[in-house]
C-alpha atoms as a PDB file:
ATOM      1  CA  UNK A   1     131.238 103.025 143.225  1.00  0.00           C
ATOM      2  CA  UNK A   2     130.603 101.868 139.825  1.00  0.00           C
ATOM      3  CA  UNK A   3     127.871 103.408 138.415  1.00  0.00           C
ATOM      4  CA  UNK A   4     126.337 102.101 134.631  1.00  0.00           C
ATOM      5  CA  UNK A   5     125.324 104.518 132.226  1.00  0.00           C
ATOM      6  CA  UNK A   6     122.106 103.958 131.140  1.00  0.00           C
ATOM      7  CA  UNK A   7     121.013 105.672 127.797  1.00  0.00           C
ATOM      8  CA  UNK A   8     118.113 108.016 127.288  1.00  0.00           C
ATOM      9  CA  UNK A   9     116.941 106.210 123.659  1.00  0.00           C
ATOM     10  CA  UNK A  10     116.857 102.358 125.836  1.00  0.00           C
ATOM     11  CA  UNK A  11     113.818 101.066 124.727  1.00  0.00           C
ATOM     12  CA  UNK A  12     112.472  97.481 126.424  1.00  0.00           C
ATOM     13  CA  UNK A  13     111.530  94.395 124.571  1.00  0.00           C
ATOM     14  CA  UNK A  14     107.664  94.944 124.273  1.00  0.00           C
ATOM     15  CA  UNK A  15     109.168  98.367 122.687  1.00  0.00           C
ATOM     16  CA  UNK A  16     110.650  96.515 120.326  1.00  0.00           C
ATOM     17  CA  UNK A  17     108.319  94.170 119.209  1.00  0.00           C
ATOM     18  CA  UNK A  18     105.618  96.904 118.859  1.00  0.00           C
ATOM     19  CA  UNK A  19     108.310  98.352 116.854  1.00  0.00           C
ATOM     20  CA  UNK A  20     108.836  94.864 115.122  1.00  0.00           C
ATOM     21  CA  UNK A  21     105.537  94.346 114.102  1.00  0.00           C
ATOM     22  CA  UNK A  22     104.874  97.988 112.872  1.00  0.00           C
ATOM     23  CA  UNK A  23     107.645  97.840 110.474  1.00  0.00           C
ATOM     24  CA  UNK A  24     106.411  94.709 109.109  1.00  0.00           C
ATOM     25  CA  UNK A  25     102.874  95.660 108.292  1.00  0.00           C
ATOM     26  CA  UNK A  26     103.506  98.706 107.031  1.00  0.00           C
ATOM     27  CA  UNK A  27     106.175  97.350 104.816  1.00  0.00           C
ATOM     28  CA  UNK A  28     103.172  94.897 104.111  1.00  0.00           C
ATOM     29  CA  UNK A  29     100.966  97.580 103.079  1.00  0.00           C
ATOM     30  CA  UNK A  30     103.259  99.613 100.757  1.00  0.00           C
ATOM     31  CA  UNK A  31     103.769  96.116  98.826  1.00  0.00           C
ATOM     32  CA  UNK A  32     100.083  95.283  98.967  1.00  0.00           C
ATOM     33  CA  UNK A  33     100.217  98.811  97.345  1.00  0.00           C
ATOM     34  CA  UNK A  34     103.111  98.568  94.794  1.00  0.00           C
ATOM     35  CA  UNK A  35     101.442  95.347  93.699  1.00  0.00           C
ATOM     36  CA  UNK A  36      98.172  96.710  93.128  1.00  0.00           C
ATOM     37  CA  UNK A  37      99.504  99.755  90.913  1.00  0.00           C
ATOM     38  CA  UNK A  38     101.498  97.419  88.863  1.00  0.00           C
ATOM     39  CA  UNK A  39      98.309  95.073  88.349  1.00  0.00           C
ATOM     40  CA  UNK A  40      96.121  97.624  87.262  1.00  0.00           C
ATOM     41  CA  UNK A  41      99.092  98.791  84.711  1.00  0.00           C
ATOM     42  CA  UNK A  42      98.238  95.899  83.163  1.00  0.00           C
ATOM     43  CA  UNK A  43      94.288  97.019  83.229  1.00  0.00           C
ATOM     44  CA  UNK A  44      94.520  99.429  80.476  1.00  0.00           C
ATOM     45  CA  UNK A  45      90.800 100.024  80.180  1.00  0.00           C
ATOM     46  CA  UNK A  46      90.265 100.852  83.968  1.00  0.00           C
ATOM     47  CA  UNK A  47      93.930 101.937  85.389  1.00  0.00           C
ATOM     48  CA  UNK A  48      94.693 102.816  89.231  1.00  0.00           C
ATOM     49  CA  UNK A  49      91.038 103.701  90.286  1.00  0.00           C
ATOM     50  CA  UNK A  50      88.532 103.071  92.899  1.00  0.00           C
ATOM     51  CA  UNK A  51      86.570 100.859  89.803  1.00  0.00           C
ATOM     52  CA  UNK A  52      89.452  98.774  89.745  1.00  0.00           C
ATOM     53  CA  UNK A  53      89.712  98.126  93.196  1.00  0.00           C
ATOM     54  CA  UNK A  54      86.097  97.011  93.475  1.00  0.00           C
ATOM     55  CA  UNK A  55      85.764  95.309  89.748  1.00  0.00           C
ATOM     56  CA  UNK A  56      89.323  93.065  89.572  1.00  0.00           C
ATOM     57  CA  UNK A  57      90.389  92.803  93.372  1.00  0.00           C
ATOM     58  CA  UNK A  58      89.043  90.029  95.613  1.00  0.00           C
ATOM     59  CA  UNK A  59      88.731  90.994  99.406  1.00  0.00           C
ATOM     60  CA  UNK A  60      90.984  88.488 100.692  1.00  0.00           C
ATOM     61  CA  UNK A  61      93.763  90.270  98.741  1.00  0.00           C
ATOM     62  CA  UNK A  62      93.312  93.147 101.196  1.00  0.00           C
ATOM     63  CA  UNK A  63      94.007  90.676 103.838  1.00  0.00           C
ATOM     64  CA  UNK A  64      97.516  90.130 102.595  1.00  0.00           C
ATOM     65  CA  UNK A  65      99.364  92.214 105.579  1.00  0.00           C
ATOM     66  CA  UNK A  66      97.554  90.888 107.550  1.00  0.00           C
ATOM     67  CA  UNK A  67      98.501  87.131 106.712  1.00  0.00           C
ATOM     68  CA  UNK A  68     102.419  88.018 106.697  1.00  0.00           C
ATOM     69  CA  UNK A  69     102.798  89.359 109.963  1.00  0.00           C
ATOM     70  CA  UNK A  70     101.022  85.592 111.130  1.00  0.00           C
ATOM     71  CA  UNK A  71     103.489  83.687 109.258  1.00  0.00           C
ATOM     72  CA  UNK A  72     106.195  86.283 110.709  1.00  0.00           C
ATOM     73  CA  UNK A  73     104.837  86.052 114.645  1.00  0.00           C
ATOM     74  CA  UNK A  74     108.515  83.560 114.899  1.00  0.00           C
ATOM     75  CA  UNK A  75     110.303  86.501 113.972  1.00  0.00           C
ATOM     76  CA  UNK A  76     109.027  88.544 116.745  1.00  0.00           C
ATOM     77  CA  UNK A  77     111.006  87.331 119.139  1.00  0.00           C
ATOM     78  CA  UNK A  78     113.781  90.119 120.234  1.00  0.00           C
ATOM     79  CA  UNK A  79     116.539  88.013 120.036  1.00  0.00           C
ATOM     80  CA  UNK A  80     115.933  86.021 117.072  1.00  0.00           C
ATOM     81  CA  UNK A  81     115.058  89.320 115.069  1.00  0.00           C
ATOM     82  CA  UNK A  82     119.103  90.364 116.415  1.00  0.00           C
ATOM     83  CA  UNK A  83     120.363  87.397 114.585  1.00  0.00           C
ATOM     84  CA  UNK A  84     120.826  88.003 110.918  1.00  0.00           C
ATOM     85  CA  UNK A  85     120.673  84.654 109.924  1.00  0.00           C
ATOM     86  CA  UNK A  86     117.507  83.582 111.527  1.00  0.00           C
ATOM     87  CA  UNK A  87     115.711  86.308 110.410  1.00  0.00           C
ATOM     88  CA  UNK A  88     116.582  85.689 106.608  1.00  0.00           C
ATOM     89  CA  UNK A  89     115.979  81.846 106.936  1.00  0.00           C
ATOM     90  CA  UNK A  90     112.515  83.087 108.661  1.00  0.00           C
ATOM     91  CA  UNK A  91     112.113  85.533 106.526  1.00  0.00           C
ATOM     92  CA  UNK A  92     112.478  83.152 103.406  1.00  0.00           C
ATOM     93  CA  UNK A  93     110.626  80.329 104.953  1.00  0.00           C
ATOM     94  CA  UNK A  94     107.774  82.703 105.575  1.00  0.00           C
ATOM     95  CA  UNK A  95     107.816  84.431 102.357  1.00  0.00           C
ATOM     96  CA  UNK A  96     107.836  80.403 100.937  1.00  0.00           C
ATOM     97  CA  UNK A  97     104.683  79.707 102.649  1.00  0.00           C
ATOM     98  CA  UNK A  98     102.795  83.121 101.941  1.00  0.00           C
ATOM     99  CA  UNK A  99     103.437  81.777  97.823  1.00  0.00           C
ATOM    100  CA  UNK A 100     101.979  78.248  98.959  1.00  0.00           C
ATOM    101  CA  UNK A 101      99.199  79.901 100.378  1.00  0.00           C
ATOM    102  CA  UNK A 102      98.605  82.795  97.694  1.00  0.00           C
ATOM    103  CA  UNK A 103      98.115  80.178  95.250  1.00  0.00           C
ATOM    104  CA  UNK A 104      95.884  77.186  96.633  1.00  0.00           C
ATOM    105  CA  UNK A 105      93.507  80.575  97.951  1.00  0.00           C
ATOM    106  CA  UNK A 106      93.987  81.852  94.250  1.00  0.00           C
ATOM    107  CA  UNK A 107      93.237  78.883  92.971  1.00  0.00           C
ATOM    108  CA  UNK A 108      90.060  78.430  94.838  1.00  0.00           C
ATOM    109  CA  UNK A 109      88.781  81.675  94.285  1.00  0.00           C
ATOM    110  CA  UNK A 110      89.418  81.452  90.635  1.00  0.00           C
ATOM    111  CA  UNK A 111      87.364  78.422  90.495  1.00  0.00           C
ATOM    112  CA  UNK A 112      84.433  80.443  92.257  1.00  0.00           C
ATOM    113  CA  UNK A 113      84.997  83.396  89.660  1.00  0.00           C
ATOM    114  CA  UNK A 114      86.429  85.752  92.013  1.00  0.00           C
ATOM    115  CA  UNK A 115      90.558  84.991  91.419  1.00  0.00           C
ATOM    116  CA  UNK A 116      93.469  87.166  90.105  1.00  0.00           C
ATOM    117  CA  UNK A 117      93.287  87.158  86.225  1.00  0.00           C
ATOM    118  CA  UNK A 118      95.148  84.486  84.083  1.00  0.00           C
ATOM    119  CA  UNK A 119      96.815  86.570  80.941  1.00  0.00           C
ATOM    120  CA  UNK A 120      97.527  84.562  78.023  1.00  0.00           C
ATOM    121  CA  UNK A 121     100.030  85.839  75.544  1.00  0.00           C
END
């Protein structure tokens, strides 16, 4: 009788994808994060602090995370995210069309008042 030895740590594919899609966001959220502490570096007169978050950021930057894991929904796919390869080209085509979309909403919103500040040397 050949018997298969099955592992105590197997995890399914919805496992995985859970799994998949926590790792993204909250890699999502520590750059949303890193990105917002080296902005307000650059906002000498009001630093990391709740005033900056409320004076200089624009809601839809909080939405961010939420945005990439959309554009990554391709990548969610078990056997796709096994393959190296497609998950860098989906990776870089996604991170491509996050910039695309970053700046036409940045644009727009900077037209309206609200945008991401413009520093001129």
């Amino acid at each position: 009788m050949d018997q298969q030895r099955i592992s105590p740590l197997r995890i399914g594919s919805l496992e995985r994808r859970t799994i998949l899609l926590i790792g993204d966001f909250s890699v999502g959220v520590i750059a949303l994060v890193v990105a917002l502490v080296f902005w307000a570096a650059n906002a000498e007169w009001l630093g990391f602090s709740i005033e900056f978050l409320n004076e200089r950021v624009s809601i839809w930057f909080y939405l961010l995370p939420f945005a990439w894991l959309l554009l990554m929904v391709d990548l969610y796919d078990v056997n796709k995210a096994a393959n190296w390869r497609k998950t860098v080209r989906g990776v870089v085509i996604s991170a491509s069309k996050m910039l695309a979309y970053f700046e036409q909403v940045d644009a727009l919103t900077v037209r309206a008042g609200a945008g991401l500040p413009c520093y001129s040397t």
